[in-house]
Protein backbone atom coordinates (compact mmCIF):
# COMPACT_ATOMS: atom_id res chain seq x y z
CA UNK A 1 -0.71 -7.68 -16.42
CA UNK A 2 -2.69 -8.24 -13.09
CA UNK A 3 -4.47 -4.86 -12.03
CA UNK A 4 -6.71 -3.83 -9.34
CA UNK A 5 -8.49 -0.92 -8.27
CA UNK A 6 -10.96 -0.37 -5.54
CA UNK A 7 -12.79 2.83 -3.48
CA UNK A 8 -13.74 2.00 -0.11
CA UNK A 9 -15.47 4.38 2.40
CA UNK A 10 -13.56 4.32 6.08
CA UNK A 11 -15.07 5.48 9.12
CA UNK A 12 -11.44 6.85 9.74
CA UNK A 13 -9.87 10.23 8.41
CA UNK A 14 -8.20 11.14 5.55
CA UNK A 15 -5.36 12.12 7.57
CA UNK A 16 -5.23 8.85 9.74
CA UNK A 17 -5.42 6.37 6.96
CA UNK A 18 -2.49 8.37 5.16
CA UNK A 19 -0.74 8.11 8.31
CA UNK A 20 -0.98 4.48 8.35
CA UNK A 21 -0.41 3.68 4.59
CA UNK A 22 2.95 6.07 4.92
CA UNK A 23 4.60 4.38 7.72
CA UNK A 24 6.34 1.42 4.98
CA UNK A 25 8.77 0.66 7.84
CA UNK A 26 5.48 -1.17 10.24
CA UNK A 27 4.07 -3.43 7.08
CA UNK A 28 5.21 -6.61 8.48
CA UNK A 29 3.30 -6.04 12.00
CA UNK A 30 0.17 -6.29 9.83
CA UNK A 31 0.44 -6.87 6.30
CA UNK A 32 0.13 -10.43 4.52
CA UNK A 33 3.10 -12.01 3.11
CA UNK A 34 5.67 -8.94 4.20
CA UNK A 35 8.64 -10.56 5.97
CA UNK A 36 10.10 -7.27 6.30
CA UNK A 37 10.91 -3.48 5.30
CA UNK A 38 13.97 -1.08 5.43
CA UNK A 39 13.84 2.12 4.57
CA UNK A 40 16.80 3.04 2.27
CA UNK A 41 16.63 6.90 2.65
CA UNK A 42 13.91 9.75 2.90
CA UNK A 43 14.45 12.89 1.37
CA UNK A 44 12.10 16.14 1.42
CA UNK A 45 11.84 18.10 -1.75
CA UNK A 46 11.25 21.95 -2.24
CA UNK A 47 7.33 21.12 -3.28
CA UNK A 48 6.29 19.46 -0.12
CA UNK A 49 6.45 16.04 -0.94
CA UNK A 50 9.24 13.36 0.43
CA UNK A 51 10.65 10.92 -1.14
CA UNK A 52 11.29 6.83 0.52
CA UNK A 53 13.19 4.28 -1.26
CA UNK A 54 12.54 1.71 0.56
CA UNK A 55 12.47 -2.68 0.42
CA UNK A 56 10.19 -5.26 1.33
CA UNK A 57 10.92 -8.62 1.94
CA UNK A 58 7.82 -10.70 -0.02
CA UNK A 59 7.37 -14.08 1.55
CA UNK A 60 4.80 -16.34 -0.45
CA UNK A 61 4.89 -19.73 -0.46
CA UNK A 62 8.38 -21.13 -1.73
CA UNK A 63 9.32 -17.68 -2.60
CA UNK A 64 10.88 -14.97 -0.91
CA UNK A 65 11.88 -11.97 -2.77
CA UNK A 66 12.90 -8.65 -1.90
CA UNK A 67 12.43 -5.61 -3.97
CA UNK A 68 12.71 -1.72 -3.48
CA UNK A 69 10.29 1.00 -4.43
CA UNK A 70 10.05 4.49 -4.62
CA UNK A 71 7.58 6.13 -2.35
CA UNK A 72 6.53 9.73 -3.15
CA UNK A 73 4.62 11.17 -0.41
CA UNK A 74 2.22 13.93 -0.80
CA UNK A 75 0.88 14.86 2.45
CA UNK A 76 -1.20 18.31 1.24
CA UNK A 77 -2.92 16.21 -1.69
CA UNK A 78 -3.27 12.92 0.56
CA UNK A 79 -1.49 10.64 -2.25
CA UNK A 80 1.36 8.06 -2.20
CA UNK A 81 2.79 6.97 -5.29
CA UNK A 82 4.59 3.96 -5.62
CA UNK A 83 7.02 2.57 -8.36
CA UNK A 84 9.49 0.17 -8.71
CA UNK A 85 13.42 0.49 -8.31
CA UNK A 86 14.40 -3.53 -8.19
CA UNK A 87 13.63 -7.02 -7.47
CA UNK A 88 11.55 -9.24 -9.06
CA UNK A 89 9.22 -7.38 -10.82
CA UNK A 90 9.10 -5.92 -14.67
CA UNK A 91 7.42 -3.36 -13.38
CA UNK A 92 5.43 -2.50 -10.79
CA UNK A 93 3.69 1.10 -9.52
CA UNK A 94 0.89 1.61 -6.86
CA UNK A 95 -1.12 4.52 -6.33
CA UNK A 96 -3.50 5.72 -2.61
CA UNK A 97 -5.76 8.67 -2.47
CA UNK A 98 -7.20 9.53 0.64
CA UNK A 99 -10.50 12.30 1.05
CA UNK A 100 -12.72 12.98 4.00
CA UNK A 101 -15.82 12.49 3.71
CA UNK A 102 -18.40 15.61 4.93
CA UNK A 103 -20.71 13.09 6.92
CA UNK A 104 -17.73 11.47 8.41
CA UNK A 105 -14.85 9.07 7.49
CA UNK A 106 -12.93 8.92 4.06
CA UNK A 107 -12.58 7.67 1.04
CA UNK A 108 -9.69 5.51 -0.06
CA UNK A 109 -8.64 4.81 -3.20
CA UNK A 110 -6.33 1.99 -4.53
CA UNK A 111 -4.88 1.20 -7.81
CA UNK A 112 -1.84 -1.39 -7.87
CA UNK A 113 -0.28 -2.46 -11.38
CA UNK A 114 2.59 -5.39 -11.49
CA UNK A 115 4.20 -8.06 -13.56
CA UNK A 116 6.87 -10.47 -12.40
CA UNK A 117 10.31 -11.34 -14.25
CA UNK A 118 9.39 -14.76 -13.37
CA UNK A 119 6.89 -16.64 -14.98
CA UNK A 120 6.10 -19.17 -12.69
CA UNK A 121 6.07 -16.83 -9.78
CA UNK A 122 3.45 -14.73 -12.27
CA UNK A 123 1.09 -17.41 -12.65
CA UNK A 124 0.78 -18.55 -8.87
CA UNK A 125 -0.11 -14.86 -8.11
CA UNK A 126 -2.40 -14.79 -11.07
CA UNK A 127 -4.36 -17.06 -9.98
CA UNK A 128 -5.27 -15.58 -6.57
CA UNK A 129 -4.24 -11.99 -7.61
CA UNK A 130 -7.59 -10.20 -7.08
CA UNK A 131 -8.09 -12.29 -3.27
CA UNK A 132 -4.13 -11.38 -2.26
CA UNK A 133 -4.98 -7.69 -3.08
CA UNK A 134 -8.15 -7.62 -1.11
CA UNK A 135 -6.61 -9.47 1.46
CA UNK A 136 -4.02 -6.71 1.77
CA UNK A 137 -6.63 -3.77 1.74
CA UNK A 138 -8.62 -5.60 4.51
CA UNK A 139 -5.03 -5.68 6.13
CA UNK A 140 -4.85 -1.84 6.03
CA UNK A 141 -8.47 -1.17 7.22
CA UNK A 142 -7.95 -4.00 10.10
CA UNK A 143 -4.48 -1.98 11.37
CA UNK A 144 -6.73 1.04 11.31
CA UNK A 145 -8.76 -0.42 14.12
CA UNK A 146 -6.31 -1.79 16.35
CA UNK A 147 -4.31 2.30 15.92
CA UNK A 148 -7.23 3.94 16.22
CA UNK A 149 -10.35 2.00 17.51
CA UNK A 150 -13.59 1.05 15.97
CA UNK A 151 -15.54 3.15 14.98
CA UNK A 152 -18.93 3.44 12.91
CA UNK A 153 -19.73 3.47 9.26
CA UNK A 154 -19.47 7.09 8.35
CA UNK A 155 -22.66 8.30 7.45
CA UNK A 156 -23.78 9.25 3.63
């Protein structure tokens, strides 16, 4: 069903925007249509990663659904993996990268892949899928500047 990936270069680290995409429990200071979060449980495992099970509270329109995810956190390899526990989704799984660049900044990459149980619910977002998504990357980069400044393009 809907899918969306992107790259974008950020004039912020690797490190920071990790930072920033890991902390699940701020979302609804910044990001659009997120009502709220709770974070079920962490847990650490033996290879370095932690695990979050956490749930958002999705506010769009007439609907407001919450659902819970799985969060795998990988800070030495800069990912976050994201997949689906319950709610109102089929399925649902989400995937970050996060490299510095050598002339400054990072790269970010974004992959998101959903379908709703509901149909109705799946067609409104259909239609302005690909805009919501966008919307919610610019959210990301936009939090970046207000935690840690503005900063210039990073240089090629």
């Amino acid at each position: 069903m809907p899918t969306h990936q992107e790259t974008r270069v950020l004039p912020y680290s690797a490190q920071e925007m990790y930072d920033l995409v890991a902390d699940v429990g701020s979302y609804p200071k910044f990001l659009p249509w997120t009502a709220a979060a709770r974070i079920r449980k962490r847990c650490p495992r033996p290879d370095g990663s932690e695990v979050m099970e956490a749930d958002l509270v999705i506010a769009f329109k007439v609907f407001r659904e919450r659902f819970g995810s799985r969060v795998v956190l990988w800070p030495e390899q800069m990912k976050i993996d994201t997949e689906y526990l319950d709610g109102p989704f089929r399925y649902m799984k989400s995937n970050w990268a996060f490299r510095d660049r050598p002339g400054g900044g990072c790269e970010v990459d974004f992959f998101v892949d959903f379908e709703f149980k509901n149909a109705i619910l799946q067609k409104v977002i259909g239609v302005v899928f690909n805009e919501a998504v966008r919307r919610m990357v610019r959210a990301f980069e936009a939090r970046a500047e207000v935690l840690y400044g503005k900063r210039p393009a990073p240089e090629d």
